[in-house]
N, C-alpha and C. Protein backbone atom coordinates (compact mmCIF):
# COMPACT_ATOMS: atom_id res chain seq x y z
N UNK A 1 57.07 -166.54 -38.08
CA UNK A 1 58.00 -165.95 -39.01
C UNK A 1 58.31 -166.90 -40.16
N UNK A 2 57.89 -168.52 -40.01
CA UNK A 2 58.47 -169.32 -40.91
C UNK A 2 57.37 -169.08 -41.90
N UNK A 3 56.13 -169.10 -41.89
CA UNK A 3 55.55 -168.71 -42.30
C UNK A 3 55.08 -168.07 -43.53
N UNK A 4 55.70 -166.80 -43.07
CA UNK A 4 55.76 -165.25 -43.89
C UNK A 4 56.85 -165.77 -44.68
N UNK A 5 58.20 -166.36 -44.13
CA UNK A 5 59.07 -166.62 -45.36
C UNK A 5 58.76 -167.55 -46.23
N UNK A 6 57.81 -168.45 -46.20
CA UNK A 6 57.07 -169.42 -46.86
C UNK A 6 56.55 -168.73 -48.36
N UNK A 7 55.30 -167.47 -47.35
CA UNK A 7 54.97 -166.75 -48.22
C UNK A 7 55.48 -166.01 -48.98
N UNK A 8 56.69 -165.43 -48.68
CA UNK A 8 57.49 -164.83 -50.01
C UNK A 8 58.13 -165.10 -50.69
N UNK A 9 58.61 -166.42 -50.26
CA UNK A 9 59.94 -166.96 -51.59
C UNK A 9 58.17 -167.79 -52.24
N UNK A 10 56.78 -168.34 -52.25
CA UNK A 10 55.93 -168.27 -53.13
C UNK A 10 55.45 -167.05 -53.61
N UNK A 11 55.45 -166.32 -53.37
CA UNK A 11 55.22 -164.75 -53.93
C UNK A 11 56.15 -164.50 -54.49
N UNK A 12 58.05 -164.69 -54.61
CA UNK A 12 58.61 -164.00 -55.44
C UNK A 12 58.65 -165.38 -56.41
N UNK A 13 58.68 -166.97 -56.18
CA UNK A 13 58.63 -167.28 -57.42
C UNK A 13 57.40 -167.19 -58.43
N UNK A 14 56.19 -167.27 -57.80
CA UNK A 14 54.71 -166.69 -58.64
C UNK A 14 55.43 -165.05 -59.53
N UNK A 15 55.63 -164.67 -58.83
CA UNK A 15 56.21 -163.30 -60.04
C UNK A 15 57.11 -163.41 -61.05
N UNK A 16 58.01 -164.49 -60.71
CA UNK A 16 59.17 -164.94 -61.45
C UNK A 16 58.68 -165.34 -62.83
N UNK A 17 57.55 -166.38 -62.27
CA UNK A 17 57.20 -167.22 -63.39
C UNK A 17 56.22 -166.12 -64.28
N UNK A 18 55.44 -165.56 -64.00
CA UNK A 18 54.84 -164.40 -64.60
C UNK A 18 55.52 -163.61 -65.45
N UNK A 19 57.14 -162.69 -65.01
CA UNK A 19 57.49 -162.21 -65.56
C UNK A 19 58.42 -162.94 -67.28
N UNK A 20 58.21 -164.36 -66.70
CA UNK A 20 58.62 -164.90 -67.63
C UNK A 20 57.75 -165.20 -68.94
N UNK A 21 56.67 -165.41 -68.38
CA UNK A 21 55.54 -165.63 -69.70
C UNK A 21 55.62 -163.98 -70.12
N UNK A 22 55.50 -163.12 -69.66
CA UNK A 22 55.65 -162.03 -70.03
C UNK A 22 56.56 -161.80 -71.42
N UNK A 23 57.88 -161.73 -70.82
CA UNK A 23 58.81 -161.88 -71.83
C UNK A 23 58.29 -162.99 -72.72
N UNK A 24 58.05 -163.92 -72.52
CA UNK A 24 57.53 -164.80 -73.68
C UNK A 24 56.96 -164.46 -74.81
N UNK A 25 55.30 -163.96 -74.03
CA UNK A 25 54.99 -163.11 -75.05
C UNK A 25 54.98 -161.99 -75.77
N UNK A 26 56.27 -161.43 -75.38
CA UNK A 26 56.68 -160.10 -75.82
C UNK A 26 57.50 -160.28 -77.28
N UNK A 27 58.30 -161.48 -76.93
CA UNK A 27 59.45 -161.73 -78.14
C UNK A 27 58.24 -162.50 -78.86
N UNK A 28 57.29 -163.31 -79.00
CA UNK A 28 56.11 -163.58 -80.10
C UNK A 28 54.92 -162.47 -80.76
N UNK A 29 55.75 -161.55 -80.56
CA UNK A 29 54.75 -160.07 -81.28
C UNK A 29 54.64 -160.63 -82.74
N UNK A 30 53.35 -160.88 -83.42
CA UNK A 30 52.94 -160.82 -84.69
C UNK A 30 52.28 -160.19 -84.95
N UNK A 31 51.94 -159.44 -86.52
CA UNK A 31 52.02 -158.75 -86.84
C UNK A 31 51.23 -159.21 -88.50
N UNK A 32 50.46 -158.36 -88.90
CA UNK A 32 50.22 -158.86 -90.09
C UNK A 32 50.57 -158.16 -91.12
N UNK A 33 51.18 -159.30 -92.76
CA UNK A 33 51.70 -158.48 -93.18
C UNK A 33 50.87 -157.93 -94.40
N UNK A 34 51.14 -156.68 -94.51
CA UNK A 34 50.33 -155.88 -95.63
C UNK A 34 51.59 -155.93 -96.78
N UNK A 35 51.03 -156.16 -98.05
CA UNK A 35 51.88 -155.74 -98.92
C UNK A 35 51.52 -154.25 -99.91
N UNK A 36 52.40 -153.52 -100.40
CA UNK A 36 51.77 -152.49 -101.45
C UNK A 36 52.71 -153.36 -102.44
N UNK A 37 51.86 -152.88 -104.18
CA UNK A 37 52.99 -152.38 -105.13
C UNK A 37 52.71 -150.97 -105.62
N UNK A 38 54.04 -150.77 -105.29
CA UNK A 38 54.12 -149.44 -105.59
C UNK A 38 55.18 -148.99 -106.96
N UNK A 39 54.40 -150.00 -108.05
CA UNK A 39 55.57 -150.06 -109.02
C UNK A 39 54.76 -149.88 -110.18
N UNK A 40 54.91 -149.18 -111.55
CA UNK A 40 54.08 -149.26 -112.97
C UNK A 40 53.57 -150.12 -113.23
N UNK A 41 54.01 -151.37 -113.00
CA UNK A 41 53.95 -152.89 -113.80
C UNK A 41 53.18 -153.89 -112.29
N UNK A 42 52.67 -154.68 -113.34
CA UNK A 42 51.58 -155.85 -111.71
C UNK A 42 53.31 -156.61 -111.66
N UNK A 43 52.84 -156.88 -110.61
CA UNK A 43 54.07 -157.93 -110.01
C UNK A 43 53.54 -159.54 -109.31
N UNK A 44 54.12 -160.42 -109.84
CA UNK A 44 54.05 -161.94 -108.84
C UNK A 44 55.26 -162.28 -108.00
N UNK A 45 54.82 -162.11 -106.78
CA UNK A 45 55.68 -162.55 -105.78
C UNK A 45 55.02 -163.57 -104.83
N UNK A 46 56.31 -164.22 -104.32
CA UNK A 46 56.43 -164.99 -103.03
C UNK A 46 57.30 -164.39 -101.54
N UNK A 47 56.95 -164.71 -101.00
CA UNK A 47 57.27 -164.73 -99.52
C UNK A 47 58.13 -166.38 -99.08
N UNK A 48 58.67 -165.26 -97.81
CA UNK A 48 59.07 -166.63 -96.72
C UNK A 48 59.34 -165.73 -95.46
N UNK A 49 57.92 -166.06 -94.89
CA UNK A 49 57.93 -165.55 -93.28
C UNK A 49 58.02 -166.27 -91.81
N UNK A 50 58.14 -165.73 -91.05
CA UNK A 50 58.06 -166.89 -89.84
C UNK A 50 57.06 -166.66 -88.71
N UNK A 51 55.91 -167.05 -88.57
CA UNK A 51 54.99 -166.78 -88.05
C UNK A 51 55.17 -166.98 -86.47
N UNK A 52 56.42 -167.38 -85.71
CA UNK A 52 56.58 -168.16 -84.73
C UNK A 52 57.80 -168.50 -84.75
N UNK A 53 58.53 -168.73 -83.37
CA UNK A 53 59.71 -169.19 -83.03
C UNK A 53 60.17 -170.53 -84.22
N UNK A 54 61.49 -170.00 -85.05
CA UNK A 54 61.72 -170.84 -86.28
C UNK A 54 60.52 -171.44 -86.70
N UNK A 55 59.71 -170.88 -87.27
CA UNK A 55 58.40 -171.68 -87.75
C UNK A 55 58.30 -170.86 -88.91
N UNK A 56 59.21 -171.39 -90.06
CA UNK A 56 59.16 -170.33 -91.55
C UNK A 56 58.11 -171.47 -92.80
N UNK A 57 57.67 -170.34 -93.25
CA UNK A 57 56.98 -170.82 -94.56
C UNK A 57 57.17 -169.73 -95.62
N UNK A 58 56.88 -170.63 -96.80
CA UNK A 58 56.89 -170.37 -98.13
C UNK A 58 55.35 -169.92 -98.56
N UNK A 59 55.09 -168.92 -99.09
CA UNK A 59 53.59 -168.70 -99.88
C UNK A 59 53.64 -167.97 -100.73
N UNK A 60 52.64 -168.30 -101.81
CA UNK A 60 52.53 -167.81 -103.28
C UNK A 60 51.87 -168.60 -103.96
N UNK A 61 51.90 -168.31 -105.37
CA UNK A 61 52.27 -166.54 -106.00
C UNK A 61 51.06 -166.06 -105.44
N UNK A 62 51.56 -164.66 -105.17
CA UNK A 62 50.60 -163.18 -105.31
C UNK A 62 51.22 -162.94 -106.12
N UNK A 63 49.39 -162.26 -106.83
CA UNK A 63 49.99 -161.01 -107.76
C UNK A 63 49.01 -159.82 -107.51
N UNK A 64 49.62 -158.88 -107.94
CA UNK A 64 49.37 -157.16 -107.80
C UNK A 64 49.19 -156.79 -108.82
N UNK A 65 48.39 -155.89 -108.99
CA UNK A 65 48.28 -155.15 -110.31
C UNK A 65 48.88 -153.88 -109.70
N UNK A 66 49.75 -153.13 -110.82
CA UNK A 66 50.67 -151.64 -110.94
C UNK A 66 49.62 -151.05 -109.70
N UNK A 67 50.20 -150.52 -109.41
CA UNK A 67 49.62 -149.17 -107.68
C UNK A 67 48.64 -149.75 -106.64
N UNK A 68 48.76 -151.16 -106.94
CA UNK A 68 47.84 -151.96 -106.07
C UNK A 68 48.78 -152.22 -104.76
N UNK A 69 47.23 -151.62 -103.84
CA UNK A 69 47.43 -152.12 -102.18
C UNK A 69 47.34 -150.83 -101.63
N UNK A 70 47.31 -150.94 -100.28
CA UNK A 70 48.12 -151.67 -99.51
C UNK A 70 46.90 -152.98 -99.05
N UNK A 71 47.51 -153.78 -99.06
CA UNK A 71 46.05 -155.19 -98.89
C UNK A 71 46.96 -156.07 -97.81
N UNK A 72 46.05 -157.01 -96.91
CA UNK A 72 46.97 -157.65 -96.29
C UNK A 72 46.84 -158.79 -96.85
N UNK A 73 47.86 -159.90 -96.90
CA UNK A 73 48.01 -161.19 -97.74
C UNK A 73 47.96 -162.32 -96.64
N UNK A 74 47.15 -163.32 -97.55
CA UNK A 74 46.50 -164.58 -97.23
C UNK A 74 47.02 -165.56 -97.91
N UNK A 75 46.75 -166.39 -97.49
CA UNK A 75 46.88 -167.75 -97.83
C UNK A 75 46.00 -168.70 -97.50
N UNK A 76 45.48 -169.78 -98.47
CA UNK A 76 44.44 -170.80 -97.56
C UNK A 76 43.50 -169.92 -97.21
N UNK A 77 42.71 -168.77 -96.84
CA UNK A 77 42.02 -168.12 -96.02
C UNK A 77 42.53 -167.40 -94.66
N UNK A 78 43.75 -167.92 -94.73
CA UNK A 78 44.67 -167.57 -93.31
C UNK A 78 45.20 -165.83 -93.56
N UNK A 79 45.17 -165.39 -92.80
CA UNK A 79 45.44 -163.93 -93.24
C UNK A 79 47.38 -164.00 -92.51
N UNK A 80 48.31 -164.01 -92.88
CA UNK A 80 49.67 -164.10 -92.82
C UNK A 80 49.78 -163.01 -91.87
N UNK A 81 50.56 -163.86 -90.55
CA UNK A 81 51.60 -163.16 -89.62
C UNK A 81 52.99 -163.03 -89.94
N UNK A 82 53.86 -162.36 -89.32
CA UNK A 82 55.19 -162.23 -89.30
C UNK A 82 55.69 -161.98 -87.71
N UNK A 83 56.38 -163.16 -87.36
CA UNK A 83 57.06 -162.47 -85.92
C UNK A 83 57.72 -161.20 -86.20
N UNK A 84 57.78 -160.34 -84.96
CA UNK A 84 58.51 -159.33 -84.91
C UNK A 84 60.06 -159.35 -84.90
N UNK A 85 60.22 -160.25 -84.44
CA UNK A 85 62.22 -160.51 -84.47
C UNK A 85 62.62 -161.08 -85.38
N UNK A 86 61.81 -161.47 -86.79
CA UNK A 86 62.37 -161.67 -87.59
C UNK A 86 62.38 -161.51 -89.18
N UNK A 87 63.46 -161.28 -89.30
CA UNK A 87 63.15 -160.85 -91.10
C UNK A 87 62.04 -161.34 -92.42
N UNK A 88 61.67 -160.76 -93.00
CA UNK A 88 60.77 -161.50 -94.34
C UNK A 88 61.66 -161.49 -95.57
N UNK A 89 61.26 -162.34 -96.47
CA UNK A 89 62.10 -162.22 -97.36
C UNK A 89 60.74 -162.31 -98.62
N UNK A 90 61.39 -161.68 -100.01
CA UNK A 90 60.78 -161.58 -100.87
C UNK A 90 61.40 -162.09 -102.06
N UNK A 91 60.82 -163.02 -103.21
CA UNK A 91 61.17 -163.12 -104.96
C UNK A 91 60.09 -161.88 -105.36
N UNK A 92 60.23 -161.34 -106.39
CA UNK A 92 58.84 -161.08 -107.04
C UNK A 92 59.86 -160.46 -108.54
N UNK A 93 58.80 -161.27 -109.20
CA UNK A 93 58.74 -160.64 -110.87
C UNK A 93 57.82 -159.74 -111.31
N UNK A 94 58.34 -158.95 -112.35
CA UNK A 94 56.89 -158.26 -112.83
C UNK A 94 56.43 -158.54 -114.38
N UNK A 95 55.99 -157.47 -114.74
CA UNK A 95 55.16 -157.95 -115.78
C UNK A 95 56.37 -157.63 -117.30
N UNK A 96 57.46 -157.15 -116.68
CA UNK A 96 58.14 -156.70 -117.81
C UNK A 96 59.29 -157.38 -118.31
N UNK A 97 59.69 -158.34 -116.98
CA UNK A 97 60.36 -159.25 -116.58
C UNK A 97 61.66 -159.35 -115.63
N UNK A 98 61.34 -157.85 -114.94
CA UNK A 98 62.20 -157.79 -113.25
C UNK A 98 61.86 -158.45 -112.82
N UNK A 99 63.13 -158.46 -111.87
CA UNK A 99 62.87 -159.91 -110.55
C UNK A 99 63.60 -159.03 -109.62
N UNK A 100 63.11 -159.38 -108.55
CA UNK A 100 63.84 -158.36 -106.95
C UNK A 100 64.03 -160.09 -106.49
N UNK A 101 65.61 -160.11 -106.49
CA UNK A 101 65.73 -161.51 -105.86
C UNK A 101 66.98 -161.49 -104.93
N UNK A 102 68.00 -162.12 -104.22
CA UNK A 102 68.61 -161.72 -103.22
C UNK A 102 69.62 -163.33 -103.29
N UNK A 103 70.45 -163.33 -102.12
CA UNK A 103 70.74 -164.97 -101.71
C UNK A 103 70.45 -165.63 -101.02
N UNK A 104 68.98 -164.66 -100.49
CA UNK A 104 68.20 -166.36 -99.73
C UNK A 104 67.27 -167.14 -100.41
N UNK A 105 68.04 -168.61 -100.33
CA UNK A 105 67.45 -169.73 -101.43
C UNK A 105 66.25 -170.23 -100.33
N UNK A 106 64.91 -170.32 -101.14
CA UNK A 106 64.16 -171.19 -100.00
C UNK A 106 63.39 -171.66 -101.46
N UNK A 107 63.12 -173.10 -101.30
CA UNK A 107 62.25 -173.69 -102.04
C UNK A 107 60.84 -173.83 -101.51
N UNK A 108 60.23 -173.87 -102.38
CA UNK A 108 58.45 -173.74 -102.55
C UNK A 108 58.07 -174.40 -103.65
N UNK A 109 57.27 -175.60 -103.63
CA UNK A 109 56.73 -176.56 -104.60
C UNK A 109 57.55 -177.26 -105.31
N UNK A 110 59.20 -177.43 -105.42
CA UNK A 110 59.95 -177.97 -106.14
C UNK A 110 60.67 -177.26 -106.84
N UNK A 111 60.55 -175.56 -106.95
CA UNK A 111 60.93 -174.57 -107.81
C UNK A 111 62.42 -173.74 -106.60
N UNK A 112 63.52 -173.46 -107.11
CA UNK A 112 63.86 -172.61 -105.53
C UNK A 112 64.05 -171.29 -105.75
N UNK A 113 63.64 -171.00 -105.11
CA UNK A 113 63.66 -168.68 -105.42
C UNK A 113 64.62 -168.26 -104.35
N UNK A 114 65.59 -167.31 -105.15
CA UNK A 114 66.65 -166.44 -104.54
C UNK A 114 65.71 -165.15 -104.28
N UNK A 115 65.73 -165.43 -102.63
CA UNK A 115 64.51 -164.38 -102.01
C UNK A 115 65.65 -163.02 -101.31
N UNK A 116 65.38 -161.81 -101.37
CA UNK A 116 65.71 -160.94 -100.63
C UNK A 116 65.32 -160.57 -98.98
N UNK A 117 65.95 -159.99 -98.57
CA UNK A 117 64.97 -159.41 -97.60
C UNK A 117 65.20 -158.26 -97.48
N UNK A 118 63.50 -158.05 -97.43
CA UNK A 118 62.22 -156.71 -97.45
C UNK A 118 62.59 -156.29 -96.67
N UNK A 119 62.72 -155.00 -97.28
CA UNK A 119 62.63 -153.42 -96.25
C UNK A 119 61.52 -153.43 -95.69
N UNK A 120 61.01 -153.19 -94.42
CA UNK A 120 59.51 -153.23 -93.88
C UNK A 120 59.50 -151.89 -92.91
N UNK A 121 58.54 -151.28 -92.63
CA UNK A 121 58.16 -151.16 -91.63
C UNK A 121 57.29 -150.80 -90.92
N UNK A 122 56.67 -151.15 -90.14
CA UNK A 122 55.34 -151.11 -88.85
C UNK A 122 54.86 -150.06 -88.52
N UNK A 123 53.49 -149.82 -89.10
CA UNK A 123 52.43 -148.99 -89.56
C UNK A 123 50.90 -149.62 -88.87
N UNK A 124 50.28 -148.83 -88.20
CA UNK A 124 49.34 -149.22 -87.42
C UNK A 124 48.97 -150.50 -87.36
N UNK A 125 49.83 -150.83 -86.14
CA UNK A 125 49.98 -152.61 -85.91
C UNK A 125 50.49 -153.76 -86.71
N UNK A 126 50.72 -152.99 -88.16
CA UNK A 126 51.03 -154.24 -89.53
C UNK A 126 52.28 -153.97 -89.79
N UNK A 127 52.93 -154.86 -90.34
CA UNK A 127 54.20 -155.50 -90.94
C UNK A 127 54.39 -154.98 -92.47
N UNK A 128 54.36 -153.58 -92.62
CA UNK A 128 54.43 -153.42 -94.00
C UNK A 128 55.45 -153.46 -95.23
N UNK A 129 55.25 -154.09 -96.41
CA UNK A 129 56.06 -153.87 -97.87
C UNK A 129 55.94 -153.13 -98.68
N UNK A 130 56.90 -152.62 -99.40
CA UNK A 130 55.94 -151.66 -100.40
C UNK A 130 57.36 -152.09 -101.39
N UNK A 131 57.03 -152.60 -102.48
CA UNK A 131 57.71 -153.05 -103.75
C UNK A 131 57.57 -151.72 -104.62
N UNK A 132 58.67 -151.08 -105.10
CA UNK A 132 58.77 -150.15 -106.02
C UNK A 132 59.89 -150.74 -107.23
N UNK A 133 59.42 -149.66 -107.89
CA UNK A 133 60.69 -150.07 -109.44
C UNK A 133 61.75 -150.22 -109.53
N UNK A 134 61.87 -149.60 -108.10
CA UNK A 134 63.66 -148.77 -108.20
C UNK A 134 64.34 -150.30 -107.24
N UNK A 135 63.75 -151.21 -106.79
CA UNK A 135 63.99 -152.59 -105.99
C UNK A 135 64.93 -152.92 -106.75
């Protein structure tokens, strides 16, 4: 009988620990993000996403030309994730001289952009934006 209880308190902690990586990788859902513009005018924007538990970056400029996308955005060759639990934020100017900007300050290259955060939402597996005029 000592045994068998051997074997199950290792059988319920083997599940324990399982269900835990589980959850682990449940809250690290990424996601890639597509951007549209869906605006008259090309637009240059930046980002600040977090690819990973507090793991945020800055990337840019993209630019769009007027009704361009939906495309997914890169960097380096890296094609850009976004965790699922957490917000993106956006600067972007256009060609006329809007800016969709917000009060999150994050600096990038020495410059600092008052970034918003993007309305998104998740469209066959991707993290989507879609920048319109009316931003």
């Amino acid at each position: 009988m000592k045994h068998l209880s051997k074997w199950f308190v290792a059988s319920l902690l083997i599940a324990g620990s399982l269900a835990m990586q589980v959850e682990s990788a449940q809250a690290q859902v990424r996601r890639y993000i597509t951007f549209t513009n869906g605006c008259r005018f090309s637009v240059r924007f930046y980002i600040s996403h977090a690819d990973g538990w507090r793991n945020w970056h800055v990337h840019g400029p993209f630019e769009f030309a007027a009704w361009d996308g939906p495309r997914r955005l890169e960097a380096n060759g890296i094609t850009l994730t976004q965790s699922e639990n957490h917000d993106l934020y956006v600067y972007a100017e256009d060609s006329r001289g809007g800016t969709w900007e917000g009060d999150h300050i994050y600096e990038y290259q020495g410059t600092m952009y008052r970034m918003m955060r993007a309305v998104t939402t998740v469209s066959g597996g991707e993290l989507r934006v879609r920048l319109t005029c009316d931003n």
